[in-house]
Protein backbone atom coordinates (compact mmCIF):
# COMPACT_ATOMS: atom_id res chain seq x y z
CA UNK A 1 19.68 -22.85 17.26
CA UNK A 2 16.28 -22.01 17.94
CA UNK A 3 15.23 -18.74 15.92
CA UNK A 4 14.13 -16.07 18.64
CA UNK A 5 10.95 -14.88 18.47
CA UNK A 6 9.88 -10.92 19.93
CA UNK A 7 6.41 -9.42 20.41
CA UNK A 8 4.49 -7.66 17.54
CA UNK A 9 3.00 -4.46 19.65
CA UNK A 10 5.71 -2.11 19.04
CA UNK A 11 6.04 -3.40 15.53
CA UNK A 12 1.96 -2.74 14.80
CA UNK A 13 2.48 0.69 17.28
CA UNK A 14 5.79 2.24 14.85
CA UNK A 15 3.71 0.97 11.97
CA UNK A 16 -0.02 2.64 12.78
CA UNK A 17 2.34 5.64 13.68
CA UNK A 18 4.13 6.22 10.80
CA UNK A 19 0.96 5.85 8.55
CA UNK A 20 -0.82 8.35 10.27
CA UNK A 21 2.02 10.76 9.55
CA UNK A 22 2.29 9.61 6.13
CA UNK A 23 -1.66 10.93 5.90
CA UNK A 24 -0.95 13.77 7.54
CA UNK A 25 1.82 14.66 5.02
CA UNK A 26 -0.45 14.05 1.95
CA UNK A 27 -3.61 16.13 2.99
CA UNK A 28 -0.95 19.19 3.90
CA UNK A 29 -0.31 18.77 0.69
CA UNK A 30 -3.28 20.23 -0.92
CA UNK A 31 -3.38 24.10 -0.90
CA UNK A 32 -6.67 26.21 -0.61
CA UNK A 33 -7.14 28.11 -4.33
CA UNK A 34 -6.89 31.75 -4.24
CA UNK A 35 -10.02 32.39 -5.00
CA UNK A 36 -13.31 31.87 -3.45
CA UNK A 37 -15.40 30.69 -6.13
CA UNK A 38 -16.60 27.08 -6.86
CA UNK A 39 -14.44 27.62 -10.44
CA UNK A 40 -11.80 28.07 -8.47
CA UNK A 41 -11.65 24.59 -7.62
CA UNK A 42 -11.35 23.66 -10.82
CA UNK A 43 -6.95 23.61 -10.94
CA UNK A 44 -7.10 21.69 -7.92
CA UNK A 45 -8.96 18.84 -9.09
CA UNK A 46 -6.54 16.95 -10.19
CA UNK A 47 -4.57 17.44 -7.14
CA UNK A 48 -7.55 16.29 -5.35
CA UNK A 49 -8.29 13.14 -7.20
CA UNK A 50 -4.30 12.10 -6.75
CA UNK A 51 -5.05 12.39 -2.84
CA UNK A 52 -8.24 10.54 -2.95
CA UNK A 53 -6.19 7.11 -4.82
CA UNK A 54 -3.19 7.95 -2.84
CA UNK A 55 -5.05 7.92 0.62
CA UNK A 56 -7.08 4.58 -0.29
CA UNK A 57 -3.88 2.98 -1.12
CA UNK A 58 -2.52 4.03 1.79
CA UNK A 59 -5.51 2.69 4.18
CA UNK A 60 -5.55 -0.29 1.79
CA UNK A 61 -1.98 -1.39 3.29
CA UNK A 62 -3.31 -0.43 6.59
CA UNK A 63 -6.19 -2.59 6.89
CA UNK A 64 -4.61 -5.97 5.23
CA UNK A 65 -1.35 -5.04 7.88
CA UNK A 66 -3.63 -5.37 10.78
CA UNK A 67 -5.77 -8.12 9.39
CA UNK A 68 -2.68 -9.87 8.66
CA UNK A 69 -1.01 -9.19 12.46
CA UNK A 70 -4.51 -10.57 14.07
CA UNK A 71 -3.34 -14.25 13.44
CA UNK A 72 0.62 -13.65 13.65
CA UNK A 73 2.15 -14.96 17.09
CA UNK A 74 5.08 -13.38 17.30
CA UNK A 75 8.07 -11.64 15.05
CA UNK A 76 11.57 -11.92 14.69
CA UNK A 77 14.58 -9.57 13.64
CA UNK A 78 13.81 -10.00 9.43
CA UNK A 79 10.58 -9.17 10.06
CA UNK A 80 11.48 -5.89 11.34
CA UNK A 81 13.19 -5.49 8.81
CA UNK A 82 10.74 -6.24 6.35
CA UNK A 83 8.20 -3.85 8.03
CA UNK A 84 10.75 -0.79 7.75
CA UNK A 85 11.04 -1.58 3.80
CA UNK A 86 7.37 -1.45 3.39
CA UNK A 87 7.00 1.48 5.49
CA UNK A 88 9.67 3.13 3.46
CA UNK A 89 7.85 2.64 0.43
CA UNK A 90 4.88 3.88 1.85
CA UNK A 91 6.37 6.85 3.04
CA UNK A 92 7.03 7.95 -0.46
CA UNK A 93 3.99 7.88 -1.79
CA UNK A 94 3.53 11.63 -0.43
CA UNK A 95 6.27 13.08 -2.72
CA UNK A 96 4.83 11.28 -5.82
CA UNK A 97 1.84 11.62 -5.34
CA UNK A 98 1.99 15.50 -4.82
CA UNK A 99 4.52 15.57 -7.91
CA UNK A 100 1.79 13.26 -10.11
CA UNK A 101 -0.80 15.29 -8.79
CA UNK A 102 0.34 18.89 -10.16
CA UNK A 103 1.95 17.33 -13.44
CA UNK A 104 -1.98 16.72 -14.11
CA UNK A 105 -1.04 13.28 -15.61
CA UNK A 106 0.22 14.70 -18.60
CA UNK A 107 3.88 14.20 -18.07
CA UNK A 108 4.97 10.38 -18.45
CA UNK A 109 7.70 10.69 -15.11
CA UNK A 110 5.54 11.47 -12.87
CA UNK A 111 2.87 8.57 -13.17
CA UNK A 112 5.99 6.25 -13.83
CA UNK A 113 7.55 7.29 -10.80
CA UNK A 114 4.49 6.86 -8.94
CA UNK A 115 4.07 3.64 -10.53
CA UNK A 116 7.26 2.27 -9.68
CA UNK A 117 6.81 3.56 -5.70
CA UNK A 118 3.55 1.68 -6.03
CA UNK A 119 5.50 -1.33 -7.61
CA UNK A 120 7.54 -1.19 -4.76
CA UNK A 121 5.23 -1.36 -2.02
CA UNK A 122 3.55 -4.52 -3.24
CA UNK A 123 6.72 -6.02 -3.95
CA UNK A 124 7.89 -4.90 0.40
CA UNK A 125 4.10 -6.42 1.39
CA UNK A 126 5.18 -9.65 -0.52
CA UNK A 127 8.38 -10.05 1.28
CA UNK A 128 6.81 -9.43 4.83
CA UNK A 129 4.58 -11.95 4.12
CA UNK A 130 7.04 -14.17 3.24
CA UNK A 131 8.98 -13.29 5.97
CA UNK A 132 6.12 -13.88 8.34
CA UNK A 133 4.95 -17.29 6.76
CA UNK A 134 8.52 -18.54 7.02
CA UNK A 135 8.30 -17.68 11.07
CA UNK A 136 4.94 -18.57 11.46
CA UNK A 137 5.16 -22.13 9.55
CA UNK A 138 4.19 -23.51 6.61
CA UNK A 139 0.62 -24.58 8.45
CA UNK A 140 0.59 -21.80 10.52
CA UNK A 141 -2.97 -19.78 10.00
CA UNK A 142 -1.47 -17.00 7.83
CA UNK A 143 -0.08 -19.39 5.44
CA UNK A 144 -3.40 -21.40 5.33
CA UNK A 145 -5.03 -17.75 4.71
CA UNK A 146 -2.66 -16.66 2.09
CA UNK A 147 -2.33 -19.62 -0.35
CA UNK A 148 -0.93 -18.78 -3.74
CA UNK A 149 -1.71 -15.07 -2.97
CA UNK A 150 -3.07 -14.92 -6.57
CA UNK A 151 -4.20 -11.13 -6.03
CA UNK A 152 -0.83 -10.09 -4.98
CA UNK A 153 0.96 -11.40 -8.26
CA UNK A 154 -2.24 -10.44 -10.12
CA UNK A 155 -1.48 -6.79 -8.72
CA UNK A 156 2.50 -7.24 -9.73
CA UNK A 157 1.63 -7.82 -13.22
CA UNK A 158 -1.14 -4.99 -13.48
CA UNK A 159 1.76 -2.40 -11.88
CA UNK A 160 4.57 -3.96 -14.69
CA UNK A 161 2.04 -3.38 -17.14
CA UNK A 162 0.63 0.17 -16.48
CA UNK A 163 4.80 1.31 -16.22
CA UNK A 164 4.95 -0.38 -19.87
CA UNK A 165 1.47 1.49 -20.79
CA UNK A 166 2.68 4.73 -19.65
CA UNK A 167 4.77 5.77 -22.28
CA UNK A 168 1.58 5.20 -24.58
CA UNK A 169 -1.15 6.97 -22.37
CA UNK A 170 -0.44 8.22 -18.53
CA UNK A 171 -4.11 7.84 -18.48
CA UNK A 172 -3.99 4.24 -18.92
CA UNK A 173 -1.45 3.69 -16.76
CA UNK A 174 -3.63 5.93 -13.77
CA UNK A 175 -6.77 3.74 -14.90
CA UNK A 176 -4.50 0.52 -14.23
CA UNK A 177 -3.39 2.16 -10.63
CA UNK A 178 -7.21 2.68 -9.93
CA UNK A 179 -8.18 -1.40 -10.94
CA UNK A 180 -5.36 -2.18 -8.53
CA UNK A 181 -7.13 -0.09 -6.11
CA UNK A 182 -10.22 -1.10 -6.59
CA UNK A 183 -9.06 -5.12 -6.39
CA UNK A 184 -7.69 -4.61 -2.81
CA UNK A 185 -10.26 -2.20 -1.45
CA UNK A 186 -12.29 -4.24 0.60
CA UNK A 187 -10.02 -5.97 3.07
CA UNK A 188 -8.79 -9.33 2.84
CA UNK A 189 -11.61 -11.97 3.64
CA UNK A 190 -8.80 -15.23 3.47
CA UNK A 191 -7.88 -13.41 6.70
CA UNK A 192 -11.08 -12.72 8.26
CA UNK A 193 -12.38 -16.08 7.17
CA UNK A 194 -9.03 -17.50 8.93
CA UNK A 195 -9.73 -15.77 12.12
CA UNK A 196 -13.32 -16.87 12.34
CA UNK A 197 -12.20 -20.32 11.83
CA UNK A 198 -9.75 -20.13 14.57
CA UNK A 199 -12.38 -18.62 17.32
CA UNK A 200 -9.73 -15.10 17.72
């Protein structure tokens, strides 16, 4: 039986949606002090730094989603599937990041939990790539672009490492989250390289 194959728009529309509320969520999160002082910024501040990491990462899976949907075809009903799992992930990052954030990142839960949500997401962007390669083909562009998808695994074993970490120093564990960050910040050239290649 040939495997049936929808359109991505509404897939790319639910997703773009969903991340802007996810954003929304996280800067409602931050509360004006009480005061009206530049000191009185000071309680925030660690509040505010949580939002800044928790916003890249956030706009980090949105830019490698749509580079990665610029050279997919089409979708079927596991990728759907896959896309809600990631989205679900993401859409936790708001509560742990607000609960990291006001715990300072002095209590070990907090930056594990936020750890393991983190975890999770890269482990739901793995699978909908898989997902998608398996559709596309095993020559298809994406797959050519992806290759061993060394950062992704290299990201896996940072996030298994910073949960172990954690119980030593939350610090190092938040330092680890950052590298992570900082690895995937600049969105991903196999793709861009891919498209250029193909004339899209």
């Amino acid at each position: 039986m040939k495997a049936v194959s929808m359109s991505k728009g509404r897939m790319e529309a639910l997703s773009d949606g969903v991340i802007a509320i996810i954003i929304t969520i996280m800067v409602l999160e931050l509360k004006v002090p009480a005061g009206h002082d530049i000191s009185d910024l000071i309680p925030v501040r660690p509040i505010f730094i949580n939002y800044i990491m928790s916003f890249v990462y956030v706009a980090i899976y949105w830019n490698n989603h749509h580079h990665m949907m610029q050279v997919v075809k089409s979708i079927n009903g596991t990728i759907l599937w896959a896309n809600m799992l990631l989205l679900f992930w993401l859409s936790i990052i708001p509560f742990v990041s607000a609960w990291m954030g006001e715990s300072h990142f002095s209590d070990p839960w907090p930056t594990e939990l936020y750890g393991i949500v983190l975890l999770m997401n890269a482990i739901s962007y793995t699978i909908l790539v898989i997902c998608l390669i398996r559709h596309e083909g095993k020559n298809s562009p994406l797959a050519t672009a992806f290759g061993k998808d060394r950062k992704g695994k290299l990201s896996i074993v940072i996030y298994c490492t910073a949960l172990a970490l954690n119980w030593v120093s939350t610090y190092i564990s938040f330092g680890l989250y950052v590298l992570v960050a900082c690895i995937w910040f600049i969105p991903d050239k196999r793709i861009e390289r891919k498209i250029a290649e193909e004339g899209h």
